[in-house]
Protein backbone atom coordinates (compact mmCIF):
# COMPACT_ATOMS: atom_id res chain seq x y z
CA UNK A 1 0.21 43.66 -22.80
CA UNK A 2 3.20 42.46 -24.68
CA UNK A 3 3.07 45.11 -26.87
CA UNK A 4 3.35 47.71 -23.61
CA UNK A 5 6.13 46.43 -22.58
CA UNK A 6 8.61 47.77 -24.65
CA UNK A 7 7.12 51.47 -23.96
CA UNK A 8 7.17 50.48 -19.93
CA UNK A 9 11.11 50.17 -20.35
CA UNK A 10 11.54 53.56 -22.32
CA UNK A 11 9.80 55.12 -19.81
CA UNK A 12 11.62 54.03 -17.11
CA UNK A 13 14.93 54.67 -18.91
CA UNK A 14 14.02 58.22 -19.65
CA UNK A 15 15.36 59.83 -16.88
CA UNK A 16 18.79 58.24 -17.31
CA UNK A 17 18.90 59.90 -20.99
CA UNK A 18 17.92 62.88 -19.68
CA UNK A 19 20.75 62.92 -17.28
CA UNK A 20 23.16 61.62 -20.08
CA UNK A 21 22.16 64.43 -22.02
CA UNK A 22 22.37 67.14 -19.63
CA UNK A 23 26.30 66.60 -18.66
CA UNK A 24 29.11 63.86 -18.72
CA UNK A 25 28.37 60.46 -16.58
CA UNK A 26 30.95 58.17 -15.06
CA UNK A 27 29.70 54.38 -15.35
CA UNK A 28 29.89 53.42 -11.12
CA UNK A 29 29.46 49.28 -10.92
CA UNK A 30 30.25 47.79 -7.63
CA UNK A 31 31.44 44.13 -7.31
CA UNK A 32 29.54 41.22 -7.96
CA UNK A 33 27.63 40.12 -4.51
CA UNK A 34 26.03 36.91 -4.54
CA UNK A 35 24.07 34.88 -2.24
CA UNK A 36 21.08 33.23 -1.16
CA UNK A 37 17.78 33.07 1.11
CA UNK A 38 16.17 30.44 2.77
CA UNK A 39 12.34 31.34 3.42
CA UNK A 40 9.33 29.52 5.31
CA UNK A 41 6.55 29.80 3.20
CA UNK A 42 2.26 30.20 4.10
CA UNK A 43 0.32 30.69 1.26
CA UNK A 44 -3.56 30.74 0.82
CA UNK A 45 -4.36 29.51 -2.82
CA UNK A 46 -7.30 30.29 -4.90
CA UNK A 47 -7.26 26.38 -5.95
CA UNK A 48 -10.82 24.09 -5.23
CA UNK A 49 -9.81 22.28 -2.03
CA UNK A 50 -6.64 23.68 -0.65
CA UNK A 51 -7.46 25.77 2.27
CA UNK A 52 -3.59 26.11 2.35
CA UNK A 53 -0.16 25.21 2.14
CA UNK A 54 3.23 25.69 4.12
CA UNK A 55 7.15 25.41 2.74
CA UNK A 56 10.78 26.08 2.92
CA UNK A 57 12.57 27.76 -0.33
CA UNK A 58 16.18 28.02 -0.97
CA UNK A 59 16.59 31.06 -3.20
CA UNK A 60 19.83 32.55 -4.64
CA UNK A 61 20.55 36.56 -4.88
CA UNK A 62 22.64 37.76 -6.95
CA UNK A 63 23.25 42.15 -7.38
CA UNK A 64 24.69 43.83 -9.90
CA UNK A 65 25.30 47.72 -10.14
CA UNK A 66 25.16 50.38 -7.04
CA UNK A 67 24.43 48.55 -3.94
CA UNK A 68 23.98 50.02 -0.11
CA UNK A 69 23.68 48.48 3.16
CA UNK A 70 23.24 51.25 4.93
CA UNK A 71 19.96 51.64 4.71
CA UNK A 72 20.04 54.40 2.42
CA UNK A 73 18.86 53.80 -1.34
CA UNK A 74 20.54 51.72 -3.32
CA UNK A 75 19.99 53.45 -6.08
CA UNK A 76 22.24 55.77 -6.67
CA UNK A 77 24.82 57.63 -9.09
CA UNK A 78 24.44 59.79 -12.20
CA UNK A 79 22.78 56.83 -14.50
CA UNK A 80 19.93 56.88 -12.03
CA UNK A 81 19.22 52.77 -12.75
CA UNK A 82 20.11 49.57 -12.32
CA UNK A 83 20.24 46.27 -14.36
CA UNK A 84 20.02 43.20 -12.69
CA UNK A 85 19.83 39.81 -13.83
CA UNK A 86 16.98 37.97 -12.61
CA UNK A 87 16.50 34.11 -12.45
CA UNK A 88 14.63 31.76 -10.01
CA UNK A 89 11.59 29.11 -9.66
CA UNK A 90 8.18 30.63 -10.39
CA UNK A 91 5.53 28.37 -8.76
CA UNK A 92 1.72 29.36 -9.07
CA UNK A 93 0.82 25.89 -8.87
CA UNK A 94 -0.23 22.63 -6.89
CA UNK A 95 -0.07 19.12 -5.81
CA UNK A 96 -3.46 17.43 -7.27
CA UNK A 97 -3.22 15.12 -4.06
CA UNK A 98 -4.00 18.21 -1.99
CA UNK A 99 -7.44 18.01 -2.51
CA UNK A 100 -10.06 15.90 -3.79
CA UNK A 101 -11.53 18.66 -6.48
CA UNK A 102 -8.49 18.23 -8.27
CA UNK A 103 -8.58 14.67 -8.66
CA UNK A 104 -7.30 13.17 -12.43
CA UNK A 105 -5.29 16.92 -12.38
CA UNK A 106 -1.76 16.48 -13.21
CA UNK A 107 0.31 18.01 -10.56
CA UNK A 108 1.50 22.18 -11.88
CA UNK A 109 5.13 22.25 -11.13
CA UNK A 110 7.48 25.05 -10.60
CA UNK A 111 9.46 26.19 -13.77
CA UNK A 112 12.87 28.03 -13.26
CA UNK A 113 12.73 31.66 -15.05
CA UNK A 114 15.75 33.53 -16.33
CA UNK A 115 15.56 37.27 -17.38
CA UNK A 116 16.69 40.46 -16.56
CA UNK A 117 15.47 43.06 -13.57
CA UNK A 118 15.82 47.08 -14.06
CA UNK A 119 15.28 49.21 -11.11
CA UNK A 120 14.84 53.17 -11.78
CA UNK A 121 14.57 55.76 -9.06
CA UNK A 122 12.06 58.73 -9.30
CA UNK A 123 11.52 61.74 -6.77
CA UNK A 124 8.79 59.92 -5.75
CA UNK A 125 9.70 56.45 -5.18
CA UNK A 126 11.14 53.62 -7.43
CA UNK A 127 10.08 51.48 -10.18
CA UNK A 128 11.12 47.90 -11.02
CA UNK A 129 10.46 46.50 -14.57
CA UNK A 130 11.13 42.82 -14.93
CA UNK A 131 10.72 39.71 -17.49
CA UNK A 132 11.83 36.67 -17.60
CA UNK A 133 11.15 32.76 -19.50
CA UNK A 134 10.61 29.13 -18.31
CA UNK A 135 14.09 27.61 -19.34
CA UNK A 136 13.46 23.73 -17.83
CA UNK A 137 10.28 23.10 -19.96
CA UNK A 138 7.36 23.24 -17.97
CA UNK A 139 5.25 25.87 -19.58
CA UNK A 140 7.97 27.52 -21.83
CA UNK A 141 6.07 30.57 -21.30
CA UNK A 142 6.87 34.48 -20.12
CA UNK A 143 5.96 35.97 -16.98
CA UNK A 144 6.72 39.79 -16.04
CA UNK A 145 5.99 42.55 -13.87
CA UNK A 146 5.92 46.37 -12.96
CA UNK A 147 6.14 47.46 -9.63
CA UNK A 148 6.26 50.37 -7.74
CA UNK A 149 8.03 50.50 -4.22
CA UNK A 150 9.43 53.21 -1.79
CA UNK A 151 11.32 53.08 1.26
CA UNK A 152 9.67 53.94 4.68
CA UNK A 153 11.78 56.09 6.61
CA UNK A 154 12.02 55.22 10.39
CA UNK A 155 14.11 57.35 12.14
CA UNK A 156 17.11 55.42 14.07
CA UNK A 157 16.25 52.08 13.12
CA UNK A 158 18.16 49.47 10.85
CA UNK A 159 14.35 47.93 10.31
CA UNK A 160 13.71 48.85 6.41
CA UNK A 161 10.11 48.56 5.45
CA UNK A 162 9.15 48.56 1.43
CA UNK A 163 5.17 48.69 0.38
CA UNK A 164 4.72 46.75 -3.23
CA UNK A 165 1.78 47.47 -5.55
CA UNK A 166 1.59 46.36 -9.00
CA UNK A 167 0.88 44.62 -12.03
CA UNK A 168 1.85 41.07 -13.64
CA UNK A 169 1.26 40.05 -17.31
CA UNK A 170 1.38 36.19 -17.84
CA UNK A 171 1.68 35.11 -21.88
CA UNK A 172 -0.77 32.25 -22.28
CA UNK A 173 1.34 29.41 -21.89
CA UNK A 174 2.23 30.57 -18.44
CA UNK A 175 -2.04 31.02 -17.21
CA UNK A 176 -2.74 27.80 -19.26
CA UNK A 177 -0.48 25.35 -17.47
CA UNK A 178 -1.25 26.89 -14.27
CA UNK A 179 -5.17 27.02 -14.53
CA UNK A 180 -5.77 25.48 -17.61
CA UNK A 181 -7.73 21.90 -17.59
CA UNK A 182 -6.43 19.40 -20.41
CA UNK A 183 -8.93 17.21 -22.34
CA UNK A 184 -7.67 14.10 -20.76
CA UNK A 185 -8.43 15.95 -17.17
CA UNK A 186 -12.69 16.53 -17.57
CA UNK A 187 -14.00 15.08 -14.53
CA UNK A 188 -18.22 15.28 -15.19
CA UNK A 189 -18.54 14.42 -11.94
CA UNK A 190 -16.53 17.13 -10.25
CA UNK A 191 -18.31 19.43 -12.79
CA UNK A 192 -14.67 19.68 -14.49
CA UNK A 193 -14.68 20.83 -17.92
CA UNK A 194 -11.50 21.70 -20.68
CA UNK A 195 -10.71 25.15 -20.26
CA UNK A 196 -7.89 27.38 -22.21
CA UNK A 197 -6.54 30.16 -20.56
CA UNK A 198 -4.96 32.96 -22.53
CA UNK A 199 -2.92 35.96 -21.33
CA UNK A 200 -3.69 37.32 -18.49
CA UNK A 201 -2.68 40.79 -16.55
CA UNK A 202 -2.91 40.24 -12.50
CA UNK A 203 -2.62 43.51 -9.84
CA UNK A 204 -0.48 43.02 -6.68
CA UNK A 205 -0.28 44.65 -3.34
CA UNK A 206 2.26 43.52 0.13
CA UNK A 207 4.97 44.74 1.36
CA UNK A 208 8.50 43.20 1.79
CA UNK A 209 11.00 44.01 5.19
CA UNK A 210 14.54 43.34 5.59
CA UNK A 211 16.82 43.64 8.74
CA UNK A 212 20.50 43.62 8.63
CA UNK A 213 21.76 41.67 11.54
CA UNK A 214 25.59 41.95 10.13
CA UNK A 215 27.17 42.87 7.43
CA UNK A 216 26.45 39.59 5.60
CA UNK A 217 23.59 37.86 7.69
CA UNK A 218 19.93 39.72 7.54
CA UNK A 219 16.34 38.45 8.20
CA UNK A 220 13.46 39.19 5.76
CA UNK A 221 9.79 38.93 5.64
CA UNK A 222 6.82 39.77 2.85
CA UNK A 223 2.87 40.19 2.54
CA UNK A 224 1.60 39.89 -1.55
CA UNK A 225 -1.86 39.55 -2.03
CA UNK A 226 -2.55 38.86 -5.67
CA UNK A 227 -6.11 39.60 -7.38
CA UNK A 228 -6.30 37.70 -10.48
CA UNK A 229 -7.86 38.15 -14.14
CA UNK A 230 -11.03 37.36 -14.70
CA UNK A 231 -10.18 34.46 -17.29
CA UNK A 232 -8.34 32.62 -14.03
CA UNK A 233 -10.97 33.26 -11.87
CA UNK A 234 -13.28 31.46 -14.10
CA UNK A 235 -11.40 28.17 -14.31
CA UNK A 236 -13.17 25.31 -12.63
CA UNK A 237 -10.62 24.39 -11.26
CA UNK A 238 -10.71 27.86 -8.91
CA UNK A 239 -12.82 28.31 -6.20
CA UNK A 240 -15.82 30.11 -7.02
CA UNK A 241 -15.67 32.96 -4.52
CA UNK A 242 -12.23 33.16 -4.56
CA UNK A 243 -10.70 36.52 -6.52
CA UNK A 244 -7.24 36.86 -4.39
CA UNK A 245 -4.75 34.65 -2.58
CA UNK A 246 -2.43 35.62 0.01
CA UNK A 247 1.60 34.41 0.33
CA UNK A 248 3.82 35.33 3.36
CA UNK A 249 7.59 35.03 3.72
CA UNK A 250 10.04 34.67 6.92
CA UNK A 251 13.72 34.26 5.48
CA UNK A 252 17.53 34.56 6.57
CA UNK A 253 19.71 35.86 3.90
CA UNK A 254 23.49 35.78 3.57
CA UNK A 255 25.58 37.68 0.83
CA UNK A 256 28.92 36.85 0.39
């Protein structure tokens, strides 16, 4: 999967060169507008013993490039593409004192990633290629994505409505701290063995909506189910019928 990457982001950038190519292009970036989210947070793990769990998350947004509040695309202009830095906590993990099956587990804690985002708009919807590392330590590990995501028209309404489907690639570091089981962690009685988990490649499908309630204040809320690789679904430390979770978002943005 690593080795796809690379081709993923030339063919995304294609139709910018082609555009480049065909006549002269003016550069268009917009200010810096930065900001931030605060979400409540359900999801439905695939973890042995956690039915579920609830949260608040502070995130900050930051855009870079082209951006619309309108409700129109926000991708526009001749380069066809955007560039976006992209940085935040990545959490696929758990407290051990959640349930009993993990037991002698070491809690999984949230790294912070840093990377970069690039959005490019097709006739037929848009695509969003993104990467990005652990920079605090936890796993030290690489997670990215590509996604593919269209707006819903609805006629007279400010209500925008985005369906998601992908796929995420995890290096091994990033599936081993997460689902992994350390030597000093077999529990015989739990039937808890060591287990190594190497790369994996996840699929994704939800939706995301956002509604502008000003020109700086907007609500938000997401669906992702995620069906996971077969080398996660056979930790023991993953309930044995389980092959997807489910996460859902209700947030209040403001950009300043």
């Amino acid at each position: 999967m690593k080795k796809l990457l690379p081709y993923c982001c030339a063919i995304c950038l294609l139709p910018s060169f082609v555009s480049v190519a065909d006549e002269p292009v003016e550069t268009r970036i917009n200010k810096v507008r930065v900001g931030g989210s605060l979400s409540f947070n359900y999801s439905k793990p695939i973890f042995k013993g956690i039915e579920s769990t609830t949260g608040y998350s502070l995130v900050p947004r930051v855009s870079l490039g082209p951006v619309n509040k309108s409700g129109d695309s926000a991708f526009k202009g001749p380069l066809k593409f955007v560039l976006r830095p992209r940085f935040g906590f990545f959490d696929q993990g758990y407290d051990a004192s959640d349930s009993v099956m993990l037991k002698g587990m070491d809690d999984r804690d949230a790294s912070f990633n840093v990377g970069l985002k690039l959005h490019t708009r097709t006739p037929v919807g848009s695509f969003v290629l993104s990467g990005a590392y652990d920079v605090i330590g936890k796993h030290d590990g690489f997670e990215g994505s590509l996604m593919y995501t269209n707006l819903i028209p609805l006629s007279g309404s400010k209500l925008r409505i985005y369906p998601e489907v992908g796929l995420s690639y995890w290096s091994g570091k990033v599936s081993d701290y997460y689902f992994g089981v350390d030597s000093d962690e077999i529990d015989v009685g739990l039937g808890r063995t060591a287990y190594d988990v190497g790369d994996t490649t996840n699929f994704f499908l939800g939706y995301r909506m956002e509604y502008p309630l000003s020109r700086k204040w907007g609500l938000t809320h997401s669906l992702r189910s995620t069906w996971y690789d077969d080398d996660i679904l056979d930790s023991p430390i993953v309930e044995e019928d389980a092959d997807s979770d489910i996460e859902v978002k209700f947030g209040l943005t403001y950009d300043f």
